[in-house]
Protein backbone atom coordinates (compact mmCIF):
# COMPACT_ATOMS: atom_id res chain seq x y z
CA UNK A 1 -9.55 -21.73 0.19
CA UNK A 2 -8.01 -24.23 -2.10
CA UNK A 3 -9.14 -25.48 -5.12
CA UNK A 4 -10.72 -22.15 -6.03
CA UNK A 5 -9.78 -20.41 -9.01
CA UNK A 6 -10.01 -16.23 -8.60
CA UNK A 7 -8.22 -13.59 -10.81
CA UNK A 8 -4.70 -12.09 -9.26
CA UNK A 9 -4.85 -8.73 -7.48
CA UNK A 10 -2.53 -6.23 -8.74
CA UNK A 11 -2.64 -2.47 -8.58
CA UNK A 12 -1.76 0.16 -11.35
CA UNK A 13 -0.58 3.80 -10.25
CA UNK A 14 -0.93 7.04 -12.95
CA UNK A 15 1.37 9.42 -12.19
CA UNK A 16 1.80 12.79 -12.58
CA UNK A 17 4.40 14.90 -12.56
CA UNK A 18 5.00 19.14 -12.93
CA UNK A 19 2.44 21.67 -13.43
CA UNK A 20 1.49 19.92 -16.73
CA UNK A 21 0.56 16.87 -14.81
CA UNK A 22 1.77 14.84 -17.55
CA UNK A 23 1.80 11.15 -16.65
CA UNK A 24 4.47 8.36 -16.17
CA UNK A 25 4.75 5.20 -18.68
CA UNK A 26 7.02 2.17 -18.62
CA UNK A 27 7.64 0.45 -21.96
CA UNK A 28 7.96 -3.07 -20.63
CA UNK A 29 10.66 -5.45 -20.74
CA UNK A 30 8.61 -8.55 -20.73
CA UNK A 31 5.63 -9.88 -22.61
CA UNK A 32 2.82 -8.03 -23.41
CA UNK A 33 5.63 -5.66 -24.79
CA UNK A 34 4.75 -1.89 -25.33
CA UNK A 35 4.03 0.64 -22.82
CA UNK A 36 1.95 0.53 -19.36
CA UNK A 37 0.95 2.37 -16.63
CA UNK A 38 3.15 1.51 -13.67
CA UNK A 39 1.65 -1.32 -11.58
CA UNK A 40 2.52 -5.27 -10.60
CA UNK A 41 0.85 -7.59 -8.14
CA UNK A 42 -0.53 -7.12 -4.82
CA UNK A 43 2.02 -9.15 -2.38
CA UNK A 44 0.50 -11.40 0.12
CA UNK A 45 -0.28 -9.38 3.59
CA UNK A 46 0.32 -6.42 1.52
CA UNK A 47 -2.16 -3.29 1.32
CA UNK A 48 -3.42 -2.46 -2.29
CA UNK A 49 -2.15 1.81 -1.34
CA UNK A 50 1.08 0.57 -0.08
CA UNK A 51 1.45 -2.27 -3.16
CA UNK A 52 1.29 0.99 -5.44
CA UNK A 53 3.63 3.11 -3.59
CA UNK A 54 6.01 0.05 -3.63
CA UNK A 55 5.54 -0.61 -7.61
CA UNK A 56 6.04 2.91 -8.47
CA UNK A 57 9.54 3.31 -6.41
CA UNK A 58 10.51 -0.34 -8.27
CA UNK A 59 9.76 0.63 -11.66
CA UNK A 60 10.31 4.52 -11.67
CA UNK A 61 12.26 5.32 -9.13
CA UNK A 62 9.84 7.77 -7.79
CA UNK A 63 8.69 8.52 -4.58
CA UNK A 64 4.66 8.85 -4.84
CA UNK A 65 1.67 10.55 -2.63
CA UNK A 66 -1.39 8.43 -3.83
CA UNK A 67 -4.09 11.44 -3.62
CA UNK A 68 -7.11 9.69 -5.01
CA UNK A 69 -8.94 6.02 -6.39
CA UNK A 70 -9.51 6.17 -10.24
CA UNK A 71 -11.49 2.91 -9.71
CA UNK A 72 -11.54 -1.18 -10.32
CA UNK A 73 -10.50 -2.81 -13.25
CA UNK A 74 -11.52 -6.43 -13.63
CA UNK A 75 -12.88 -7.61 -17.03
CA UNK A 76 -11.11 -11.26 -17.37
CA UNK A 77 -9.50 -10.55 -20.55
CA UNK A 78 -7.79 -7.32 -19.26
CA UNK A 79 -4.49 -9.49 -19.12
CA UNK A 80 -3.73 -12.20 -21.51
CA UNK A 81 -1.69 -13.43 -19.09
CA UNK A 82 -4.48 -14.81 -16.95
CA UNK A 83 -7.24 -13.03 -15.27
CA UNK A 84 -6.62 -9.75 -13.08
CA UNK A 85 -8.28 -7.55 -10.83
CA UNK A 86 -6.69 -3.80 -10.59
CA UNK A 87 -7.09 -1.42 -8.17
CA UNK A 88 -6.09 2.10 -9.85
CA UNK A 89 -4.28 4.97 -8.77
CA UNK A 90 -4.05 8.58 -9.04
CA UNK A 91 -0.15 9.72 -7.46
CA UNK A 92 1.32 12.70 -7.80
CA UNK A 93 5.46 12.94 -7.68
CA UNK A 94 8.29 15.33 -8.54
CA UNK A 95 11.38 14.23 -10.62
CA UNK A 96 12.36 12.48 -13.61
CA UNK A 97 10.99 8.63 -13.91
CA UNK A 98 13.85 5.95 -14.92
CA UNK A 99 13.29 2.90 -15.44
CA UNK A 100 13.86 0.15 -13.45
CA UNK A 101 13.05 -3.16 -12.72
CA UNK A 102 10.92 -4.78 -15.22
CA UNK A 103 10.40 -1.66 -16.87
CA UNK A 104 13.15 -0.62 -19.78
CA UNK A 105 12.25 2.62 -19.91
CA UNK A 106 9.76 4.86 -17.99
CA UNK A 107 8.85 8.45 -19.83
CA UNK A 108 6.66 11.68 -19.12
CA UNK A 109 4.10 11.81 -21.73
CA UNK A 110 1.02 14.24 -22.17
CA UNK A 111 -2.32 13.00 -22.67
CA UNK A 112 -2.51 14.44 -25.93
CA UNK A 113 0.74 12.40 -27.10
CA UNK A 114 0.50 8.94 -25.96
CA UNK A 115 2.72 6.18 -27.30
CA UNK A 116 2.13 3.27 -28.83
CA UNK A 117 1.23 0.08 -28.45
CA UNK A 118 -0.64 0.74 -25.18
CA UNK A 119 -0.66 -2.79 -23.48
CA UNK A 120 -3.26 -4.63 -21.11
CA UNK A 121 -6.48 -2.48 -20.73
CA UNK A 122 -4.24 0.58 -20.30
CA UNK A 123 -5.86 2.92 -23.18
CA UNK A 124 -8.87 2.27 -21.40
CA UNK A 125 -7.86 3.59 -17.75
CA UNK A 126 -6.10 6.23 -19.57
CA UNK A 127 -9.27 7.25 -21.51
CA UNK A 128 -11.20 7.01 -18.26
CA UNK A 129 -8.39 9.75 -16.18
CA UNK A 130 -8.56 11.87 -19.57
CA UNK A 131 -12.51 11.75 -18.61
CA UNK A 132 -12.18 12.33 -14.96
CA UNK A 133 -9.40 15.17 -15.15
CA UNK A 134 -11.33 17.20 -18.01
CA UNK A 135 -15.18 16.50 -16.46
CA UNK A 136 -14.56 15.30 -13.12
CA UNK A 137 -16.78 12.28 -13.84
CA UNK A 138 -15.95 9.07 -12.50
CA UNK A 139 -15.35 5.99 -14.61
CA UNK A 140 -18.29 3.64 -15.19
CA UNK A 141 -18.59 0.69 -12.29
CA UNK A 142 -18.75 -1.89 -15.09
CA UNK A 143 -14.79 -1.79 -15.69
């Protein structure tokens, strides 16, 4: 399969925690700087599901249950690090996120009181779990 060129699998987990279901961010410690849903690259021999379990525990410090598949998120200028493909998450955990890892800081916020800047295509996915949680409607296939 060499010489082919094909955007980087990664995976991207929202979490929620307590009857409020309010969700976990990391502000990042490296570029783009500002705050993201937990997530990192798919490993090599590595399940997407078991990829976002492992990213979660790395950069929260939570345990998660996944319970659901928000959708795929691959529009080549999600990243300006290079082209991506995420797979995204819906976990559910109990606790109080730190962060860890290449996150500086990992918070509880509430959809109605997001911080900012939201990096990558995050506002997005966030927009689209907003839409799912309050309708039940599915994001569009296009993302």
């Amino acid at each position: 399969m060499s010489g082919y060129r094909n955007p980087a699998p990664t995976v991207d987990t929202l979490i929620e925690v307590g009857p409020a279901r309010e969700i976990v961010l990391i502000r990042r410690k490296n570029p783009p700087h500002g705050w993201a849903i937990p997530g990192g690259f798919i490993d090599y021999g590595e399940a997407a599901p078991a990829a976002a379990i492992r990213e979660a525990k790395e950069e929260t410090g939570l345990e998660v249950e996944l319970v659901a598949l928000l959708g795929v998120y691959s529009d080549p200028a999600r990243d300006p690090r290079g082209h991506t493909m995420s797979v995204v998450y819906v976990a559910r955990a109990e606790g109080v996120p730190e962060g860890m890892d290449d996150a500086l800081e990992a918070r509880l916020f509430s959809l109605d009181a997001l911080p900012s800047p939201i990096c990558f295509d995050h506002g997005q996915i966030l927009e689209d779990y907003r839409r799912l949680r309050e309708t039940g409607a599915r994001p569009p296939a296009d993302r």
